[in-house]
Protein backbone atom coordinates (compact mmCIF):
# COMPACT_ATOMS: atom_id res chain seq x y z
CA UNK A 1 -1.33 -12.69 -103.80
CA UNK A 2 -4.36 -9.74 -103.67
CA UNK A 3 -6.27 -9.20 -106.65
CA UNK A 4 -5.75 -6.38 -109.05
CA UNK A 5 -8.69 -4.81 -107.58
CA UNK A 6 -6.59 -4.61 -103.84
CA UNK A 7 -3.49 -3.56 -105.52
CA UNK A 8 -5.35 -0.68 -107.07
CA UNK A 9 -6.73 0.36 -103.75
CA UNK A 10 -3.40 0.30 -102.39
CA UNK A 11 -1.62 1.87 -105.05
CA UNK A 12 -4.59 4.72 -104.18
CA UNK A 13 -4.31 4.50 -100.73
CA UNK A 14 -0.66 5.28 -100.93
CA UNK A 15 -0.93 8.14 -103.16
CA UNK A 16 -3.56 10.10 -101.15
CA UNK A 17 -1.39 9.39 -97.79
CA UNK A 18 1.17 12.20 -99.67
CA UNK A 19 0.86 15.76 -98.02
CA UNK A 20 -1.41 17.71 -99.72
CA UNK A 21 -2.99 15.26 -102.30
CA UNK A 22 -6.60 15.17 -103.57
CA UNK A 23 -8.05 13.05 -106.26
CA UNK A 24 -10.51 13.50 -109.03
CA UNK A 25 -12.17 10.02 -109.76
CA UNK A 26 -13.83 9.65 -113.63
CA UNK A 27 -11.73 12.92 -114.45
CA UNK A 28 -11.99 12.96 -118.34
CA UNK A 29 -9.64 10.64 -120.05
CA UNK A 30 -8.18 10.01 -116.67
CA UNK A 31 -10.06 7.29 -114.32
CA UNK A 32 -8.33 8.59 -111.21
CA UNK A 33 -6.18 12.05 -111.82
CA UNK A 34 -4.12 12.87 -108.40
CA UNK A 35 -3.44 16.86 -107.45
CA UNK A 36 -0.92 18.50 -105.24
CA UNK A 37 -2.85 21.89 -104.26
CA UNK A 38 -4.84 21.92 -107.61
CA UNK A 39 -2.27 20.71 -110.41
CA UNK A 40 -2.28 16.91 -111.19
CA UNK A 41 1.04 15.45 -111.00
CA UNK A 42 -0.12 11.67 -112.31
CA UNK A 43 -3.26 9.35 -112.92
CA UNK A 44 -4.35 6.07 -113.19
CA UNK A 45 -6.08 3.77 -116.20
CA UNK A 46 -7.68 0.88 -115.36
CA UNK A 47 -6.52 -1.07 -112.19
CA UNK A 48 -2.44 0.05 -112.02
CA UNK A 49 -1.95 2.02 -115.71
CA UNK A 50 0.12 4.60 -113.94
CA UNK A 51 1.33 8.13 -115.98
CA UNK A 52 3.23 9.88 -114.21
CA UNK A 53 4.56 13.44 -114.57
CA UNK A 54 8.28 13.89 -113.66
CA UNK A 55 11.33 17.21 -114.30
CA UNK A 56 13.04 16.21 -117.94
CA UNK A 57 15.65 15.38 -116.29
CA UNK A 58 14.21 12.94 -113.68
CA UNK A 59 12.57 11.55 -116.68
CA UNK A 60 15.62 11.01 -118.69
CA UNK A 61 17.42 9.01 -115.76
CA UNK A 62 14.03 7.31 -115.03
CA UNK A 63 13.45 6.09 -118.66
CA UNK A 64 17.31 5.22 -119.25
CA UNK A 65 17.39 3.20 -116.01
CA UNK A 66 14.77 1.23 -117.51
CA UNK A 67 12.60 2.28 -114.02
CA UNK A 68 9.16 2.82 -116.54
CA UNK A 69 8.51 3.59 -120.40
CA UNK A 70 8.02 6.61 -122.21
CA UNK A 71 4.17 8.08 -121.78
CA UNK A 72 2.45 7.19 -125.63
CA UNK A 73 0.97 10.72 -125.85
CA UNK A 74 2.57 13.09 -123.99
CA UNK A 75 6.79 12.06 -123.31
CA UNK A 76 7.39 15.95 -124.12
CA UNK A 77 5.89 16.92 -121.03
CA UNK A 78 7.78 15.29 -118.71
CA UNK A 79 5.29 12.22 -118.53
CA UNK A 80 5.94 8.32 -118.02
CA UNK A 81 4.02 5.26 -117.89
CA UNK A 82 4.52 2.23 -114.89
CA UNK A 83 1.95 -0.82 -114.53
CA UNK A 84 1.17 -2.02 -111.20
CA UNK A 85 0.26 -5.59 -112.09
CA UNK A 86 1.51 -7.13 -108.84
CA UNK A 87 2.31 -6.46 -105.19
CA UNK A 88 6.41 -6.13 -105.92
CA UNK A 89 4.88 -3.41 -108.27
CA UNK A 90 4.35 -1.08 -105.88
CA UNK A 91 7.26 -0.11 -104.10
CA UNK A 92 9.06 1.10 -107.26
CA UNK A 93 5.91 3.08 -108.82
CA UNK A 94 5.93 4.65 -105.63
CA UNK A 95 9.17 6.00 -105.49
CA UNK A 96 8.32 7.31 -109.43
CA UNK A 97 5.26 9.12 -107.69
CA UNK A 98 7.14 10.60 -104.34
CA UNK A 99 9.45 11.67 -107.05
CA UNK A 100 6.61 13.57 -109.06
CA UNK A 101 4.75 14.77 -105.83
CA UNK A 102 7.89 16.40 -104.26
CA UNK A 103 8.61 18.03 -108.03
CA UNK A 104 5.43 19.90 -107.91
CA UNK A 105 5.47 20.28 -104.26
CA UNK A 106 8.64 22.10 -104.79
CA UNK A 107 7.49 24.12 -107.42
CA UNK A 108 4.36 25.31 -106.23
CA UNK A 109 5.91 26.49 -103.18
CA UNK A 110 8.71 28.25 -105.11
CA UNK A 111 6.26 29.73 -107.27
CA UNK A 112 4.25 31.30 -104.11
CA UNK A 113 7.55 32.38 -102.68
CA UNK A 114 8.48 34.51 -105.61
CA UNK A 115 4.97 36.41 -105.46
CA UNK A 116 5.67 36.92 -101.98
């Protein structure tokens, strides 16, 4: 069983293995914020206090599937919450936050091909 400590440096390790993902430790409010190309898509609290940004939609289904809980400050923006308190933790956060990366991903590049 690893410590919360490991699982946090997983949980890390996992998210900057995404394309195109940067992260901005002691960012504010946020211990660890994670960007695609500039715009942070989900951060961390403490060791595995995931928010994570999803489309409404994705965060309807999410939410009624009972897959994490609704974000305490900011639900209207698309946000929800997931702990990582143990190793079976991870695989299902993960697929919240491939979820998130690939929304932004998706709109960042649709946004560059309409200025094209």
């Amino acid at each position: 069983m690893k410590l919360r400590a490991e699982l946090h440096q997983e949980l890390r390790q996992r998210i900057l293995s995404l394309s195109d993902v940067t992260e901005r430790q002691n960012a504010g409010i946020h211990e660890d914020a994670f960007l695609s190309k500039g715009k942070m898509f989900m951060h961390i609290h403490g060791h595995g206090h995931c928010d994570i940004q999803l489309a409404k939609d994705d965060q309807e289904r999410v939410l009624a599937e009972g897959k994490a809980r609704p974000h305490r400050w900011a639900p209207e923006a698309g946000y929800v919450t997931v702990i990582v308190d143990r190793e079976e933790d991870l695989a299902p956060a993960m697929d919240l936050i491939r979820m998130s990366h690939r929304y932004f991903a998706d709109k960042q590049n649709l946004s560059r091909m309409q200025h094209q």
